[in-house]
N, C-alpha and C. Protein backbone atom coordinates (compact mmCIF):
# COMPACT_ATOMS: atom_id res chain seq x y z
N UNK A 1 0.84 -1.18 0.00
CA UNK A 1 0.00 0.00 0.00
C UNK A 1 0.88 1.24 0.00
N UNK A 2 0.55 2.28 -0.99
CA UNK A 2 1.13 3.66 -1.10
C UNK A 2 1.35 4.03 0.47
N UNK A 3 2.39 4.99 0.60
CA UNK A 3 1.87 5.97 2.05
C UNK A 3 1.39 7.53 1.64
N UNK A 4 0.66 8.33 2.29
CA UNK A 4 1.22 9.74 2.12
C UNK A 4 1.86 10.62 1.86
N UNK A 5 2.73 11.16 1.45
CA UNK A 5 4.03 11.63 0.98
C UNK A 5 3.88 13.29 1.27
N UNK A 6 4.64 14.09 1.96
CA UNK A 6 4.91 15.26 2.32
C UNK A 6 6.18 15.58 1.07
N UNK A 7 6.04 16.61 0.23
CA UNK A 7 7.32 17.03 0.01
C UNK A 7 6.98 18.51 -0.14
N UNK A 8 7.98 19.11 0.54
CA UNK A 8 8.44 20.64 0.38
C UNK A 8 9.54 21.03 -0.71
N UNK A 9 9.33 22.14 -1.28
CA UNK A 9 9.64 22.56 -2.48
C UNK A 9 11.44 22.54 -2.18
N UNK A 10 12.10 22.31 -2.93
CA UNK A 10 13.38 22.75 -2.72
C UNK A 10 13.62 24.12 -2.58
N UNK A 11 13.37 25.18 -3.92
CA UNK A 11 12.79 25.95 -4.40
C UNK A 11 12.50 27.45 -3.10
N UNK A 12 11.58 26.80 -2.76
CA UNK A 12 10.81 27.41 -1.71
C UNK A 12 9.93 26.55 -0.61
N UNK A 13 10.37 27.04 0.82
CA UNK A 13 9.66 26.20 1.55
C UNK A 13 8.56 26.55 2.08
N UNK A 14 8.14 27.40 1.56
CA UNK A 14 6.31 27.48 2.26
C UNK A 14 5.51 27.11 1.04
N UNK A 15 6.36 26.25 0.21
CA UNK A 15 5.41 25.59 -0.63
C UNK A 15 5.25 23.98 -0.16
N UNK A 16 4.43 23.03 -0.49
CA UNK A 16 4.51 21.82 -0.01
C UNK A 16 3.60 21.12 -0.79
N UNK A 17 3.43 20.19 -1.57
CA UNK A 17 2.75 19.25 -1.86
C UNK A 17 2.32 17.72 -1.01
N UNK A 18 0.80 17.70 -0.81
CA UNK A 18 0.97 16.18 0.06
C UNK A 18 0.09 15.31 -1.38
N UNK A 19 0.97 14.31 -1.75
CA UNK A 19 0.55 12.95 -2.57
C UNK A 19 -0.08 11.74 -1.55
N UNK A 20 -1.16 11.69 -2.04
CA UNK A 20 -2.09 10.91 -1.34
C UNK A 20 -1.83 9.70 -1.86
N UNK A 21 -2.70 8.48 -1.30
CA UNK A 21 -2.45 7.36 -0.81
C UNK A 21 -2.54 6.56 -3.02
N UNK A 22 -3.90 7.38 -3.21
CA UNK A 22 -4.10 7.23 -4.30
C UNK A 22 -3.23 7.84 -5.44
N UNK A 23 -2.21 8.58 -5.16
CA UNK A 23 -1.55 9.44 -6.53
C UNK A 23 -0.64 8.48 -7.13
N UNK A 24 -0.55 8.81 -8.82
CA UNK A 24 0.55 8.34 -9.03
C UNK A 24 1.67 7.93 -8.51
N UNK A 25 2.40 7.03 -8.53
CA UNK A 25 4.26 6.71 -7.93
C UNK A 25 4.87 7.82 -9.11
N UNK A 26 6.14 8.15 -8.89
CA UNK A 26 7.02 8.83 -9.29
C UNK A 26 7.36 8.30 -10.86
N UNK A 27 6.90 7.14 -11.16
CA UNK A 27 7.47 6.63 -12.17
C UNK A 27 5.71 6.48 -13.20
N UNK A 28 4.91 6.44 -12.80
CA UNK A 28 3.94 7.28 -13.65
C UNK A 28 3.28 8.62 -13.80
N UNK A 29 2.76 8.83 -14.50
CA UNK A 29 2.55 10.03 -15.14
C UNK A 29 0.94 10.62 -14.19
N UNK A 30 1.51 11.66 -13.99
CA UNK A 30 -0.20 11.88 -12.25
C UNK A 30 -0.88 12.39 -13.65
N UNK A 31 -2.12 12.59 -13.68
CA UNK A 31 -3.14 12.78 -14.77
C UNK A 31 -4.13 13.40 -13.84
N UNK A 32 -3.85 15.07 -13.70
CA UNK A 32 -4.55 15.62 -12.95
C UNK A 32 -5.77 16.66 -13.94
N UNK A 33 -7.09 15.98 -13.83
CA UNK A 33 -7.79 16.11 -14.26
C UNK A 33 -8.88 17.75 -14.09
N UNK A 34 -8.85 17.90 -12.89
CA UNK A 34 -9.30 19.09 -12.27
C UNK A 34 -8.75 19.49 -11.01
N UNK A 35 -8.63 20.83 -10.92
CA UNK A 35 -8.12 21.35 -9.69
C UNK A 35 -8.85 22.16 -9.06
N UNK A 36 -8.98 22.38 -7.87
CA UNK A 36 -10.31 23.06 -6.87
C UNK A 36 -9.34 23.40 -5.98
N UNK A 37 -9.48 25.01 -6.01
CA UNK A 37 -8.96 25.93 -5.08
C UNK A 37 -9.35 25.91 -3.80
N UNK A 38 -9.49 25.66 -1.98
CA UNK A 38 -9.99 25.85 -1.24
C UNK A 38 -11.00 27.02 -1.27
N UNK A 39 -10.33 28.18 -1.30
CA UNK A 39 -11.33 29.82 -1.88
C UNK A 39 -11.98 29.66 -2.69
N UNK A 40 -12.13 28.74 -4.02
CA UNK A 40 -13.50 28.49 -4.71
C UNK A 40 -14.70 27.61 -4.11
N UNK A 41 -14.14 27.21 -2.58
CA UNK A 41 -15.10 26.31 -1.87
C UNK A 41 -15.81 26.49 -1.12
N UNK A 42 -15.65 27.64 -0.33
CA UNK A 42 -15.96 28.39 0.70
C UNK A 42 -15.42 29.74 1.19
N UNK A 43 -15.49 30.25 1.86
CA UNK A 43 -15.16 32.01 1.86
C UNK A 43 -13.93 31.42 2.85
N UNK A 44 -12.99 31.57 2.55
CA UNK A 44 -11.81 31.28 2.98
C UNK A 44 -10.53 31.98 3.40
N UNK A 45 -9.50 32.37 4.37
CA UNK A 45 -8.92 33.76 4.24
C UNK A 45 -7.30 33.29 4.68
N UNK A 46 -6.19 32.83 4.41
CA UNK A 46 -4.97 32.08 4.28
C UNK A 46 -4.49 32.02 3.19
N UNK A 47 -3.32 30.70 3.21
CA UNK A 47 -2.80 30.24 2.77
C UNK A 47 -3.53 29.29 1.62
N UNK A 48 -3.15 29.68 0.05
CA UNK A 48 -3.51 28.78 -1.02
C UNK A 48 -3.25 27.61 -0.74
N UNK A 49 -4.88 26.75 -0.70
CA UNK A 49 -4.95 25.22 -1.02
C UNK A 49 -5.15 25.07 -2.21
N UNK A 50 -4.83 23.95 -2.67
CA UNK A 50 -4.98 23.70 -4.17
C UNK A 50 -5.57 22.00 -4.28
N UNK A 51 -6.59 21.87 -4.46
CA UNK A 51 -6.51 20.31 -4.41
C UNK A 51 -6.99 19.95 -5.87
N UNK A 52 -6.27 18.41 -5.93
CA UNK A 52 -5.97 18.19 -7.50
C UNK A 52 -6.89 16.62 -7.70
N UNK A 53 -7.65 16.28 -8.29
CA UNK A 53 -8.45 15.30 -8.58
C UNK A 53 -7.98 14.72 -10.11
N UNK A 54 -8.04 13.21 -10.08
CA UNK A 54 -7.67 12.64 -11.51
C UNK A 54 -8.88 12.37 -12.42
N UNK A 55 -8.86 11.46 -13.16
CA UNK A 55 -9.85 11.53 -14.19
C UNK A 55 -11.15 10.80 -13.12
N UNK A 56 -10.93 10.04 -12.35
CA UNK A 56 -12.15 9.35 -11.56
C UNK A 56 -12.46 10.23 -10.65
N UNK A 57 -12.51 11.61 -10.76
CA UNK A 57 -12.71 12.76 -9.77
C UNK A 57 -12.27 12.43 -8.31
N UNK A 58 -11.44 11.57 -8.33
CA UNK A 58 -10.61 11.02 -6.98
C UNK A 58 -9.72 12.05 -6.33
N UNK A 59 -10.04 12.42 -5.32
CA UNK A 59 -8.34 13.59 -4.83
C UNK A 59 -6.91 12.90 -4.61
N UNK A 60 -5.79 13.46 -5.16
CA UNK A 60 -4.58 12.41 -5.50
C UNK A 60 -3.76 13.55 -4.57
N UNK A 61 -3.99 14.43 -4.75
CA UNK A 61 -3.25 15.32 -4.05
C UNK A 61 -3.40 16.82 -3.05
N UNK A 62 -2.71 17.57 -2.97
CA UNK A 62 -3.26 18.74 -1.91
C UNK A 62 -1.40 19.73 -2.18
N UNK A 63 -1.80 20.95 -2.73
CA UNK A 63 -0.79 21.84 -2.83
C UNK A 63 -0.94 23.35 -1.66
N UNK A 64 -0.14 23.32 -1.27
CA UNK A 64 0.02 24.66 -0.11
C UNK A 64 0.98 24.94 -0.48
N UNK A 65 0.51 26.32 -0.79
CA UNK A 65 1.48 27.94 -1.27
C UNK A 65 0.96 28.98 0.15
N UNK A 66 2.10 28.79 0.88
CA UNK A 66 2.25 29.65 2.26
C UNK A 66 2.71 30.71 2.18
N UNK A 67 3.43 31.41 1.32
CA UNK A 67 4.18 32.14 1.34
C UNK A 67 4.54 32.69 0.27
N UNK A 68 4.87 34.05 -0.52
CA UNK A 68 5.22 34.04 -1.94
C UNK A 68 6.92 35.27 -1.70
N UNK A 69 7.74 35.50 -2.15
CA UNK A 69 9.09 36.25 -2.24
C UNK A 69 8.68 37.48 -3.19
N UNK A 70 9.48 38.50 -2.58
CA UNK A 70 8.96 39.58 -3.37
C UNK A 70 10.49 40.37 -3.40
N UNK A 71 11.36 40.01 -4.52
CA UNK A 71 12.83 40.99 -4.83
C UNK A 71 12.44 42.06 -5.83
N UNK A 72 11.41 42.56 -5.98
CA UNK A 72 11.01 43.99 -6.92
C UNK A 72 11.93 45.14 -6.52
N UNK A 73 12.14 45.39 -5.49
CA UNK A 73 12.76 46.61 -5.13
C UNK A 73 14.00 46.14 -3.90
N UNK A 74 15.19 47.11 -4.01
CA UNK A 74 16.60 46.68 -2.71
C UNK A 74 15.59 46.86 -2.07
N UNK A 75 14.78 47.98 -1.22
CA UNK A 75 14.34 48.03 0.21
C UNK A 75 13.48 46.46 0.53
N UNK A 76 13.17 45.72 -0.32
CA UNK A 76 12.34 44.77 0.34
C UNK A 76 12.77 43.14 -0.39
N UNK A 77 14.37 43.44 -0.95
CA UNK A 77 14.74 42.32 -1.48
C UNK A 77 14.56 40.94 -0.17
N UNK A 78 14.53 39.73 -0.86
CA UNK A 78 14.28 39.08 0.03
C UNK A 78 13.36 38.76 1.35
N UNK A 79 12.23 39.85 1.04
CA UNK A 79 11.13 39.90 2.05
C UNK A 79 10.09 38.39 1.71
N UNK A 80 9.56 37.73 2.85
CA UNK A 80 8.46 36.88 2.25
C UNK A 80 7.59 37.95 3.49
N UNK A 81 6.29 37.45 2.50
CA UNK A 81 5.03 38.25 2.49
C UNK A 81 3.99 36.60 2.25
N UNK A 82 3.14 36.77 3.62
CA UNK A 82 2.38 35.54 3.21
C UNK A 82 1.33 35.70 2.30
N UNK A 83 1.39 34.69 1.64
CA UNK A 83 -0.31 34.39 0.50
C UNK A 83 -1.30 34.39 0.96
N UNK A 84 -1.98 35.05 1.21
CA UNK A 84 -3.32 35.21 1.63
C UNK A 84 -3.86 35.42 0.51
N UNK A 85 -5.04 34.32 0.77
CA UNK A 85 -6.10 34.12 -0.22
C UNK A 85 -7.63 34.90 0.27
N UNK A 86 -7.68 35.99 -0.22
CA UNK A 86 -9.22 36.53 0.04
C UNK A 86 -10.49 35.70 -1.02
N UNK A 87 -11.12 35.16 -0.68
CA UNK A 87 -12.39 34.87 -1.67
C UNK A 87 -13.76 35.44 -0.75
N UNK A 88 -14.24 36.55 -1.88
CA UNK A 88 -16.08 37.05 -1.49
C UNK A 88 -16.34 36.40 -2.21
């Protein structure tokens, strides 16, 4: 039986993907069919969920974007600023 799988972004770590019991292994191809935002689900006010369903509208996975980097300008190079998701 699959387990759960936590992985955090190399990249960036207030990103994280969790692969569910049902997702693809690494060595096939995930076939993510539709994706459903938490904020398209309910009035919601955080951190982007992202959840990802395959062709059997099964959930395979779950993406969290905690955090986004903002180097636009020296005064705020290297600032993180959390993702907050507003949905009215």
């Amino acid at each position: 039986m699959r387990k759960i799988k936590l992985k955090v972004s190399e990249d960036d770590d207030s990103v994280a993907y969790v692969s569910l019991k049902n997702h693809p292994t690494d060595n096939e191809i995930a076939k993510v069919k539709t994706i459903k935002r938490l904020c398209d689900l309910m009035n919601y006010n955080g951190p982007d969920i992202i959840f990802d369903f395959d062709e059997n509208d099964e959930l395979i996975g779950i993406e969290i974007i905690g955090q986004i980097q903002f180097n636009s300008s020296p005064s705020s190079a290297g600032m993180l600023i959390p993702a907050v998701v507003n949905c009215f």
